[in-house]
C-alpha atoms as a PDB file:
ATOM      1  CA  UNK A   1      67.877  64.974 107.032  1.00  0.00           C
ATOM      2  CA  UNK A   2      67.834  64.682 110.851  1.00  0.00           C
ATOM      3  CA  UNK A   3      64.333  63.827 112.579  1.00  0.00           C
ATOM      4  CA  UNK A   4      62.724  65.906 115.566  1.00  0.00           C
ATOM      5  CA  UNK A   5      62.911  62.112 117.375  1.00  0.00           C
ATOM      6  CA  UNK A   6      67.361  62.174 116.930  1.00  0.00           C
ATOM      7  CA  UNK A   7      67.535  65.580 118.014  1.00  0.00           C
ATOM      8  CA  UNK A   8      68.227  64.499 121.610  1.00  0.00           C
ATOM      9  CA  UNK A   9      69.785  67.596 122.794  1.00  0.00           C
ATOM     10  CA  UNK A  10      69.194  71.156 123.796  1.00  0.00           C
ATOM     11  CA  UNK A  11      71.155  74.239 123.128  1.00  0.00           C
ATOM     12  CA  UNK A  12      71.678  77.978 123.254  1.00  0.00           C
ATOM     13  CA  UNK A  13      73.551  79.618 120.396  1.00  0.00           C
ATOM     14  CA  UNK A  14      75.620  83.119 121.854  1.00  0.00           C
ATOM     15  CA  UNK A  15      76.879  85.489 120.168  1.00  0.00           C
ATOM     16  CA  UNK A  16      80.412  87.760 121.659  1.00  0.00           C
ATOM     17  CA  UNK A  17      78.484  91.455 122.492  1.00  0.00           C
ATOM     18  CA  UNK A  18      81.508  92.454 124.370  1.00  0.00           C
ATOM     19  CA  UNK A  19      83.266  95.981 124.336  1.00  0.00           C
ATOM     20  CA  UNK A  20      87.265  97.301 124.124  1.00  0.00           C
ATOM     21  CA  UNK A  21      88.165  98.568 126.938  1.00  0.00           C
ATOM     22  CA  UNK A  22      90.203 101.727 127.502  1.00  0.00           C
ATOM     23  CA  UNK A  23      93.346 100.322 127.385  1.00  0.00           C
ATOM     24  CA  UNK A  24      92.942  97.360 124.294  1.00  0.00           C
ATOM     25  CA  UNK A  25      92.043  94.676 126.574  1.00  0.00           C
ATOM     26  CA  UNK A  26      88.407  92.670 125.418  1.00  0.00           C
ATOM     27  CA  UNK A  27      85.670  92.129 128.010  1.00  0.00           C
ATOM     28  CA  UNK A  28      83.505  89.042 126.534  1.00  0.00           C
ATOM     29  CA  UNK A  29      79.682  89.394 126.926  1.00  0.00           C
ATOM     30  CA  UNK A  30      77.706  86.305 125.797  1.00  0.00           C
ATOM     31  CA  UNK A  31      74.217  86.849 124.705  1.00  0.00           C
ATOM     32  CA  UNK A  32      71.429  84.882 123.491  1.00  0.00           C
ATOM     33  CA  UNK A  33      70.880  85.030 119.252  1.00  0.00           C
ATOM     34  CA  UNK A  34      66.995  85.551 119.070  1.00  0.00           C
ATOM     35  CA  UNK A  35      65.466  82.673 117.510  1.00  0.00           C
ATOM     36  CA  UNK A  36      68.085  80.170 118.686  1.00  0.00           C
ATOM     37  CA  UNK A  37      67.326  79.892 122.547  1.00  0.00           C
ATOM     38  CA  UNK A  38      66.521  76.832 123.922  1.00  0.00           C
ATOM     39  CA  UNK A  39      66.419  74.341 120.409  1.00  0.00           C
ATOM     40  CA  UNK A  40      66.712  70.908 119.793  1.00  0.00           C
ATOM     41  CA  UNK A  41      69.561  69.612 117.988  1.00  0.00           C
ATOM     42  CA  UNK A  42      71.510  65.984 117.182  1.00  0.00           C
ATOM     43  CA  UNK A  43      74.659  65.735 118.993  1.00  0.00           C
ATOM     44  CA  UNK A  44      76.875  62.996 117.628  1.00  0.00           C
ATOM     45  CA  UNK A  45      80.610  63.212 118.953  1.00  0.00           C
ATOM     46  CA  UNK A  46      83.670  62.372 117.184  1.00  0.00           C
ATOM     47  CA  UNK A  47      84.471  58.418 117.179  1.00  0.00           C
ATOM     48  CA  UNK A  48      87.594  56.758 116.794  1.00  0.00           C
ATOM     49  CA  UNK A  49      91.170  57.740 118.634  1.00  0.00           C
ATOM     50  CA  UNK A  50      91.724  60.240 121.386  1.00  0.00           C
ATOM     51  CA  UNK A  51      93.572  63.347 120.419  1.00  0.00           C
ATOM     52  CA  UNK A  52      97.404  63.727 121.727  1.00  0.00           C
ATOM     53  CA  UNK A  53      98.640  66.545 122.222  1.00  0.00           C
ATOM     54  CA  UNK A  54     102.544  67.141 124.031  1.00  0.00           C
ATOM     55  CA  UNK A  55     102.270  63.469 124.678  1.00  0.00           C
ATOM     56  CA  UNK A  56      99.104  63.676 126.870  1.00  0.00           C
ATOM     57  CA  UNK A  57      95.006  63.155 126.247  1.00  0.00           C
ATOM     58  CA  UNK A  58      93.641  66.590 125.026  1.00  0.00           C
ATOM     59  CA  UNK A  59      90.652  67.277 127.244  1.00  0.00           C
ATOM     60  CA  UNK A  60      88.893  69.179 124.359  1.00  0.00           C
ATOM     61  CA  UNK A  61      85.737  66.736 122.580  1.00  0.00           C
ATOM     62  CA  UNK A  62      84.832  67.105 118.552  1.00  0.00           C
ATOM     63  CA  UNK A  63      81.250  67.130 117.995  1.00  0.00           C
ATOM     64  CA  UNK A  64      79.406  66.982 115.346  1.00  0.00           C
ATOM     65  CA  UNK A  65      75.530  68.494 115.633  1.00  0.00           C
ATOM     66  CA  UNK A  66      72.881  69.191 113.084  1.00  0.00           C
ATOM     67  CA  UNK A  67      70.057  71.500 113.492  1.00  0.00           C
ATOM     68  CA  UNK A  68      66.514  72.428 111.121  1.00  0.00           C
ATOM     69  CA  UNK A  69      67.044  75.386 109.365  1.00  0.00           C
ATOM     70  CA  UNK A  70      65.731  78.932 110.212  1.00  0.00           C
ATOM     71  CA  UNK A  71      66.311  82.563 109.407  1.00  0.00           C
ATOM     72  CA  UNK A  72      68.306  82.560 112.773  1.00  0.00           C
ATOM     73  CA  UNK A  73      71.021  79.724 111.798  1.00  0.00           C
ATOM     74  CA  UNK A  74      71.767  80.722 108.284  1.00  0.00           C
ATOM     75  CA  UNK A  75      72.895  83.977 110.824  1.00  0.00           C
ATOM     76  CA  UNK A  76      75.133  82.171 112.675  1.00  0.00           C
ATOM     77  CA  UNK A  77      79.227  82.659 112.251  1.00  0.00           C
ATOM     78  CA  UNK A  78      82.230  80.709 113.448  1.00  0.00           C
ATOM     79  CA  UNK A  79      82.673  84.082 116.059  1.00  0.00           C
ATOM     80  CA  UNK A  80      79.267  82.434 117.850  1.00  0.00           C
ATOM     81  CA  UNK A  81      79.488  79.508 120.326  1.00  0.00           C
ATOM     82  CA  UNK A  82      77.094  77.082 121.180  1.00  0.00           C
ATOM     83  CA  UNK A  83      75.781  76.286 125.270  1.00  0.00           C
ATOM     84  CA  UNK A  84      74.514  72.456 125.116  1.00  0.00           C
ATOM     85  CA  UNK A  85      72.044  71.908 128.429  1.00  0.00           C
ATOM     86  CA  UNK A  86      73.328  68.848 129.522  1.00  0.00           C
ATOM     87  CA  UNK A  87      71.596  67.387 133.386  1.00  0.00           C
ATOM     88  CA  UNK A  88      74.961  68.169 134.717  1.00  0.00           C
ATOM     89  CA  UNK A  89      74.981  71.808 134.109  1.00  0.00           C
ATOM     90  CA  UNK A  90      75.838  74.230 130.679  1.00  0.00           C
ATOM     91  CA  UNK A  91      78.366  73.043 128.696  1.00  0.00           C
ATOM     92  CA  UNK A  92      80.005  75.581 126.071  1.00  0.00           C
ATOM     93  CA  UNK A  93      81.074  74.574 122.710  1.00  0.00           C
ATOM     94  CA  UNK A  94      83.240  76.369 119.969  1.00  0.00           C
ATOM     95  CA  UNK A  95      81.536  76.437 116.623  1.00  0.00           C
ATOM     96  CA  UNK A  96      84.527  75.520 113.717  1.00  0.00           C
ATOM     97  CA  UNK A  97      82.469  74.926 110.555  1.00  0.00           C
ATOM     98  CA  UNK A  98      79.068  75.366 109.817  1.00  0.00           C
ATOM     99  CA  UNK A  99      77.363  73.690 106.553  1.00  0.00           C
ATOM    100  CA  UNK A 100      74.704  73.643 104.428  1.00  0.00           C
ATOM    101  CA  UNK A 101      75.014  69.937 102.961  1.00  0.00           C
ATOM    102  CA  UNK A 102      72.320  69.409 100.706  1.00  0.00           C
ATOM    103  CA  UNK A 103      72.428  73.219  99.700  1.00  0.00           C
ATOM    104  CA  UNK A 104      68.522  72.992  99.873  1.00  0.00           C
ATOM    105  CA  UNK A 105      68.320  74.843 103.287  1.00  0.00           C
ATOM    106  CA  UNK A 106      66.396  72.157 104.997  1.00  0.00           C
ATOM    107  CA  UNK A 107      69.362  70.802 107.759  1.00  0.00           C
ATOM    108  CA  UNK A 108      72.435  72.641 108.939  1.00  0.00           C
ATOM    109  CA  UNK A 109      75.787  70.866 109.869  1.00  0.00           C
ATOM    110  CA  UNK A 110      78.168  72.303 112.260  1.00  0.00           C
ATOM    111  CA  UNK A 111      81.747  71.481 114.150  1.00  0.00           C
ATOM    112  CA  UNK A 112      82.204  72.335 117.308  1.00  0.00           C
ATOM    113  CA  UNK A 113      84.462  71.660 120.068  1.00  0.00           C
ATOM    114  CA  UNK A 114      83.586  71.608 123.930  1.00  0.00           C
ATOM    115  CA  UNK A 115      86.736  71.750 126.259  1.00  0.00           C
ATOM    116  CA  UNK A 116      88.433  74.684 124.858  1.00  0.00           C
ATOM    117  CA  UNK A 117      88.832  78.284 125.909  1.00  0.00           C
ATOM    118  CA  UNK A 118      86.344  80.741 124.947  1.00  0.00           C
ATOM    119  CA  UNK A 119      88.333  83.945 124.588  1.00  0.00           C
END
């Protein structure tokens, strides 16, 4: 179970709100999921060796971040994408996985990846 005092970072959790336009083509709309603006979470990234991909470092980072439970998380999908507010600016992440360990609703565990495209 993660601590308020290890939840060192703060994010935004999106969700796509985006429309098809005329001709097929998507136009991506990110907006803020009520409840899950602005919340502290535990970031710890992925350890070990780089990724290689075609013989060169992948740019994309493995994260791994767990955040208290709320009405508002056990909403969130794998569609949604997480905005970590990092000094340097807003950093998007892809959410892969999202977990319940303990099955007792008390921590969520999710996978995301920053580095990647969006669309």
């Amino acid at each position: 179970m993660a601590t308020q005092g290890s939840m060192s970072k703060i994010a935004t959790f999106q969700r796509d709100t985006g429309t098809v336009g005329v001709g097929g083509s998507k136009v991506r709309h990110w907006t803020n999921i009520p409840g899950l603006v602005r919340v502290p979470v535990e970031y710890r990234p992925q350890r070990g060796r780089e990724r290689v991909q075609a013989g060169r470092l992948e740019a994309a980072t493995v994260g791994f971040i767990t955040l208290q439970a709320c009405d508002a998380v056990r909403g969130l999908t794998p569609a949604d994408i997480m905005v970590v507010h990092e000094r340097t600016g807003d950093v998007p992440h892809r959410i892969y996985s999202i977990e319940n360990p303990d099955q007792r609703d008390r921590d969520y565990e999710l996978v995301v990846e920053k580095g990647v495209q969006l669309g």
